[in-house]
C-alpha atoms as a PDB file:
ATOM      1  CA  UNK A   1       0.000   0.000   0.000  1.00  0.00           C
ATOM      2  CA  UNK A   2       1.673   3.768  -1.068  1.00  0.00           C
ATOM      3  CA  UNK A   3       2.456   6.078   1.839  1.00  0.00           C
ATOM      4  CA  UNK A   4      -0.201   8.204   0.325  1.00  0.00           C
ATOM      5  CA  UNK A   5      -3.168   5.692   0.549  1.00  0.00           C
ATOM      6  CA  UNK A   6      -1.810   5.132   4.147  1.00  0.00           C
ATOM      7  CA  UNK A   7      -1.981   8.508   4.914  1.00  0.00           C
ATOM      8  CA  UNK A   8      -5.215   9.318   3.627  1.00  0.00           C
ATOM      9  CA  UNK A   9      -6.448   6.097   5.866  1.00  0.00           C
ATOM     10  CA  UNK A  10      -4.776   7.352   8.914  1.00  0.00           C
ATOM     11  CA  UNK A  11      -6.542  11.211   8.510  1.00  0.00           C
ATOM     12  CA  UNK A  12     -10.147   9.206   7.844  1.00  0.00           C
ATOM     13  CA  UNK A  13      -9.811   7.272  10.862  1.00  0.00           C
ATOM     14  CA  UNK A  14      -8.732  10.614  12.924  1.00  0.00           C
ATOM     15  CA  UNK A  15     -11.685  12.208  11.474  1.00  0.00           C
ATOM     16  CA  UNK A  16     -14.356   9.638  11.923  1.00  0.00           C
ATOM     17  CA  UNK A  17     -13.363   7.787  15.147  1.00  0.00           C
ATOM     18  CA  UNK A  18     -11.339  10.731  16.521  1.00  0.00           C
ATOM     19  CA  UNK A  19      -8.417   8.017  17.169  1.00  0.00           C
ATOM     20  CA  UNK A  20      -5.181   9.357  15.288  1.00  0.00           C
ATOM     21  CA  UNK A  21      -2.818   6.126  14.241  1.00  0.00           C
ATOM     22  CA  UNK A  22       0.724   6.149  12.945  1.00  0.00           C
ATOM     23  CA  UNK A  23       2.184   4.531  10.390  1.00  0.00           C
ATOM     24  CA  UNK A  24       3.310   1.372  12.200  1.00  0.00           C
ATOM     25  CA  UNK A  25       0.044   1.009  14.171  1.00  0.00           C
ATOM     26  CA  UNK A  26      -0.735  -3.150  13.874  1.00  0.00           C
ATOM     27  CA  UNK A  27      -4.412  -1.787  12.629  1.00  0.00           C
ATOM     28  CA  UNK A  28      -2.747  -0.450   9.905  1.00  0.00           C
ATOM     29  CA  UNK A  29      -1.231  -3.665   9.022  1.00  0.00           C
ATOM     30  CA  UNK A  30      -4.316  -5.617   9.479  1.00  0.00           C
ATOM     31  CA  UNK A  31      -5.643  -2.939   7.058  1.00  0.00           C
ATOM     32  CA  UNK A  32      -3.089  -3.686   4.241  1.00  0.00           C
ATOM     33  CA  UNK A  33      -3.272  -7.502   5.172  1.00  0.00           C
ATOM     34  CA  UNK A  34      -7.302  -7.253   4.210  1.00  0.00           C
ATOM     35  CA  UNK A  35      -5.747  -5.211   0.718  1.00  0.00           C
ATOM     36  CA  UNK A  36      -3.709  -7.699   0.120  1.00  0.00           C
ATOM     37  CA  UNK A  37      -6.129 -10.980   0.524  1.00  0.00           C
ATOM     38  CA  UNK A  38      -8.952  -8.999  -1.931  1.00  0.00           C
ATOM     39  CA  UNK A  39      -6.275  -8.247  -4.461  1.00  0.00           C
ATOM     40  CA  UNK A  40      -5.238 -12.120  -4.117  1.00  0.00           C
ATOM     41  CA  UNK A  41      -9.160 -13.062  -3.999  1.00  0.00           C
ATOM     42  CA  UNK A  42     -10.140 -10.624  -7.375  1.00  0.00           C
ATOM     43  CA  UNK A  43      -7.547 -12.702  -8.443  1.00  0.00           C
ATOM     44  CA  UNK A  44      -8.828 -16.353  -8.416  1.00  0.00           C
ATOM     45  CA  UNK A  45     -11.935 -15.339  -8.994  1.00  0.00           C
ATOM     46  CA  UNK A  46     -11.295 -14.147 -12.214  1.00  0.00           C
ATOM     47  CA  UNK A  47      -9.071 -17.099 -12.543  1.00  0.00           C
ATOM     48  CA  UNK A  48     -12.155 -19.217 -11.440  1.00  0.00           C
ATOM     49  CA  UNK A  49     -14.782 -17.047 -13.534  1.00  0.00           C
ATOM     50  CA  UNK A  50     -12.664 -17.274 -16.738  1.00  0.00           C
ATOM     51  CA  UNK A  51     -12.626 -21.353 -16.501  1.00  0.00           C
ATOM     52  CA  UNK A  52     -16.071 -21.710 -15.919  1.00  0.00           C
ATOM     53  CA  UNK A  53     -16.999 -19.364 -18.647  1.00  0.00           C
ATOM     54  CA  UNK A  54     -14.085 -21.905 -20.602  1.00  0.00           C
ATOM     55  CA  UNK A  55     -16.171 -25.217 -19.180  1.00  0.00           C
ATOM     56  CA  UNK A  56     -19.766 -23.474 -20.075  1.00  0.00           C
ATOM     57  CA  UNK A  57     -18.468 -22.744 -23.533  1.00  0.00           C
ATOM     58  CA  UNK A  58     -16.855 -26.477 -24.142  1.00  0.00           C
ATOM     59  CA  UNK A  59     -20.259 -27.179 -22.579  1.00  0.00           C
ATOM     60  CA  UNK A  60     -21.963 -25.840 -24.857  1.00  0.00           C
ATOM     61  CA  UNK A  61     -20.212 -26.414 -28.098  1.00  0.00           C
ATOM     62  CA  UNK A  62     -20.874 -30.404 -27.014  1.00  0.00           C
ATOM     63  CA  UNK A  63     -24.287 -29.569 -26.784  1.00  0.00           C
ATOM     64  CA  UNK A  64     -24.226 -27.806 -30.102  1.00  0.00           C
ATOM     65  CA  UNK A  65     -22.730 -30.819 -32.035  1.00  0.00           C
ATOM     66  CA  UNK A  66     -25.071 -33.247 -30.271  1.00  0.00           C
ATOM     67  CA  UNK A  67     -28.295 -31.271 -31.065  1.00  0.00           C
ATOM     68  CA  UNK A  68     -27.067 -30.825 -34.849  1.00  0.00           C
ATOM     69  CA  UNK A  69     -26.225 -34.388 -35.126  1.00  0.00           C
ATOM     70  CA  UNK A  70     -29.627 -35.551 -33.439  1.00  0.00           C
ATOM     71  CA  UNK A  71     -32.218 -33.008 -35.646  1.00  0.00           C
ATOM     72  CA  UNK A  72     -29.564 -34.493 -38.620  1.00  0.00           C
ATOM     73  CA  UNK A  73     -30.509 -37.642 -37.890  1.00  0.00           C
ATOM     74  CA  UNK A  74     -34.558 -37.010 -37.212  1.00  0.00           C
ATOM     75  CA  UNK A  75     -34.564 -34.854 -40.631  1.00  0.00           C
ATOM     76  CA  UNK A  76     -33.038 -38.193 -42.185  1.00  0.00           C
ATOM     77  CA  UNK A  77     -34.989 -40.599 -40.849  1.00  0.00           C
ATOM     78  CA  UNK A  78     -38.664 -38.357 -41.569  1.00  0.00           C
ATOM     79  CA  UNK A  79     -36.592 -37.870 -45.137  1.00  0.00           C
ATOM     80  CA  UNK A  80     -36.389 -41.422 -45.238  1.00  0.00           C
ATOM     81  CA  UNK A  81     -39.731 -42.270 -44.300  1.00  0.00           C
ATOM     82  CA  UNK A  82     -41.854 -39.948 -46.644  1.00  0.00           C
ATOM     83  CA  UNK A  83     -40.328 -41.057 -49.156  1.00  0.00           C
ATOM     84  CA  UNK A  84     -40.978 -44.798 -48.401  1.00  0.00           C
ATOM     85  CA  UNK A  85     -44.914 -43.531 -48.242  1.00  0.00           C
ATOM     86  CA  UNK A  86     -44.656 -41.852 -50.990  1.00  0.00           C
ATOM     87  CA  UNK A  87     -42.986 -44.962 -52.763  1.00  0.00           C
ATOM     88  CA  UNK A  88     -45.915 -46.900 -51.255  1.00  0.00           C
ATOM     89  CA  UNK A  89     -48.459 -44.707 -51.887  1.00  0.00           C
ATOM     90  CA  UNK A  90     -47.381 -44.463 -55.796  1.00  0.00           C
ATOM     91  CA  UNK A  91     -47.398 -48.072 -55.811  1.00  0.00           C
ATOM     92  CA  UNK A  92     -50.799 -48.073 -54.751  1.00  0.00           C
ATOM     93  CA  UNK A  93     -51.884 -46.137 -57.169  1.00  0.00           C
ATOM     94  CA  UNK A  94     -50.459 -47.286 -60.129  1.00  0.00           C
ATOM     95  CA  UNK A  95     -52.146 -51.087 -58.618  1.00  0.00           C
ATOM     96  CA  UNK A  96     -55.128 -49.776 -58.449  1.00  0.00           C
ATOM     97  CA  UNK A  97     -55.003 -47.857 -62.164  1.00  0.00           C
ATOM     98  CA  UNK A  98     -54.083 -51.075 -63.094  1.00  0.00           C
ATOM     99  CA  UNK A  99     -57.154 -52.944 -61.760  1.00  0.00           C
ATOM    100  CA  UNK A 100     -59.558 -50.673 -63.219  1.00  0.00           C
ATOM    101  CA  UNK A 101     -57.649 -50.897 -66.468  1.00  0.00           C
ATOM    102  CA  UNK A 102     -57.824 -54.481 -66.427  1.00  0.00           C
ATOM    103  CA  UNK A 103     -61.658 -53.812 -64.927  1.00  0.00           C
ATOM    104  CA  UNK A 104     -62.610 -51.823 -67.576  1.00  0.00           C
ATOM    105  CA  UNK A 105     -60.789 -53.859 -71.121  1.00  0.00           C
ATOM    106  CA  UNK A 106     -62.736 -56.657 -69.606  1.00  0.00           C
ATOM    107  CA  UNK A 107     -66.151 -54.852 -69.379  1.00  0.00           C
ATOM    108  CA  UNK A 108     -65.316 -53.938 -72.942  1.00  0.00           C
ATOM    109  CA  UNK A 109     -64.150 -56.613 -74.331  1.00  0.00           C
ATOM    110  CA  UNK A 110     -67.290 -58.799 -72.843  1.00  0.00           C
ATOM    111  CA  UNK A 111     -69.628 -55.970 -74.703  1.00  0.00           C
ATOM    112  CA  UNK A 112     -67.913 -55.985 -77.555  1.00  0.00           C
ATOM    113  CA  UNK A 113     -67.946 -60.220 -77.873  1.00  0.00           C
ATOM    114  CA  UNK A 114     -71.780 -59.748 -76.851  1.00  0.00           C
ATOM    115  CA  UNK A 115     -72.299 -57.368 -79.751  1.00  0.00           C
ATOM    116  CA  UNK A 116     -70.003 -59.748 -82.094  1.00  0.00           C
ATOM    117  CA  UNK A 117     -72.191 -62.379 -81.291  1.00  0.00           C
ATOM    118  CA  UNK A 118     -75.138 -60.670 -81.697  1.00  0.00           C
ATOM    119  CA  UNK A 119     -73.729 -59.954 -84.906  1.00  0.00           C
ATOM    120  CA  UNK A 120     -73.146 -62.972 -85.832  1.00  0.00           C
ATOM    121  CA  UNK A 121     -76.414 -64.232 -84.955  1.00  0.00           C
ATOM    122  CA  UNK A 122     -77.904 -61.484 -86.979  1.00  0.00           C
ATOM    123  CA  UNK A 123     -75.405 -62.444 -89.698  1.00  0.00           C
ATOM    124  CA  UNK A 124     -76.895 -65.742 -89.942  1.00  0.00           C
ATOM    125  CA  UNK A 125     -80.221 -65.314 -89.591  1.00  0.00           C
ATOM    126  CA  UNK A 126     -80.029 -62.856 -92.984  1.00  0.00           C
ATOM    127  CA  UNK A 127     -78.034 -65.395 -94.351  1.00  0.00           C
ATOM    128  CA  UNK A 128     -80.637 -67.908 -93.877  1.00  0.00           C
ATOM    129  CA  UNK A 129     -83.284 -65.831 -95.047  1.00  0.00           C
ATOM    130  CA  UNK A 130     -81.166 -65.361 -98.159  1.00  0.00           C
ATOM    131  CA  UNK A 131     -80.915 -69.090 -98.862  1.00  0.00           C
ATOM    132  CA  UNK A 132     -84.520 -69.540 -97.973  1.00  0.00           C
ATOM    133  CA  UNK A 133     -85.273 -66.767-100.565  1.00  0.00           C
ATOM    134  CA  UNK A 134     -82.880 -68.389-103.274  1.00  0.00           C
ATOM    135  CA  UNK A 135     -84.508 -71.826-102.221  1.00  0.00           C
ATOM    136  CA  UNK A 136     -87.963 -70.140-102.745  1.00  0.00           C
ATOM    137  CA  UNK A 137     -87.254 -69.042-105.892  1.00  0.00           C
ATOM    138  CA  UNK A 138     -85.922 -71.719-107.343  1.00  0.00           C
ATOM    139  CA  UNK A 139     -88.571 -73.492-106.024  1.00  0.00           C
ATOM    140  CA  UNK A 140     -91.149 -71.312-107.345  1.00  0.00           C
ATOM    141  CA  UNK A 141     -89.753 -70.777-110.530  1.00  0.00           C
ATOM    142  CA  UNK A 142     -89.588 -74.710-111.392  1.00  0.00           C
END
């Protein structure tokens, strides 16, 4: 502690407790004892306060990486599993276009072997009635 700082100490103490020291009073001492032990105390904790602050930052950068790699991984896997339904769900459609495909060339092609046939029938029938005319005449003209 400077003579000065002493000295204004000293004058203080005169002043407030009307007690005058001098400069090798053991008060005095205990005074610049107390100085010394805060100076030493500021110290550590700033020595202390700067490696917490150290620990919460390494805390935090692990915390950082973890949470990255973990929404990494969820945005993967929901990645991964829309486009599995997606997959699925195409597949399911282009099953079911293929049913009514399938549904609806058979519905045609049983109407159109229903019409052939009734064609066929009609067909006939006019080609009997042609022979039966032909008959007729020939039959008639005789």
């Amino acid at each position: 502690m400077s003579n000065d700082k002493l000295d204004a100490l000293i004058k203080r103490i005169a002043t407030e407790h009307g007690i005058v020291l001098s400069q090798d009073d053991p008060v005095l001492m205990m005074h610049t004892l107390n100085e010394v032990l805060l100076v030493q105390n500021e110290k550590a904790h700033a020595e202390l306060l700067s490696n917490y602050q150290a620990v919460l930052e390494e805390s935090f950068n692990q915390w950082r990486e973890y949470s990255t790699k973990k929404s990494n991984a969820m945005i993967n896997a929901s990645m991964n599993n829309t486009q599995l339904t997606r997959d699925q769900f195409a597949e399911q459609c282009i099953q079911l276009i293929n049913e009514k495909i399938k549904i609806g060339i058979g519905q045609e092609t049983h109407d159109l072997a229903r019409i052939s046939r009734q064609a066929a029938i009609i067909n006939l029938l006019a080609a009997a009635l042609v022979l039966i005319s032909v008959v007729l005449i020939f039959v008639i003209l005789s």
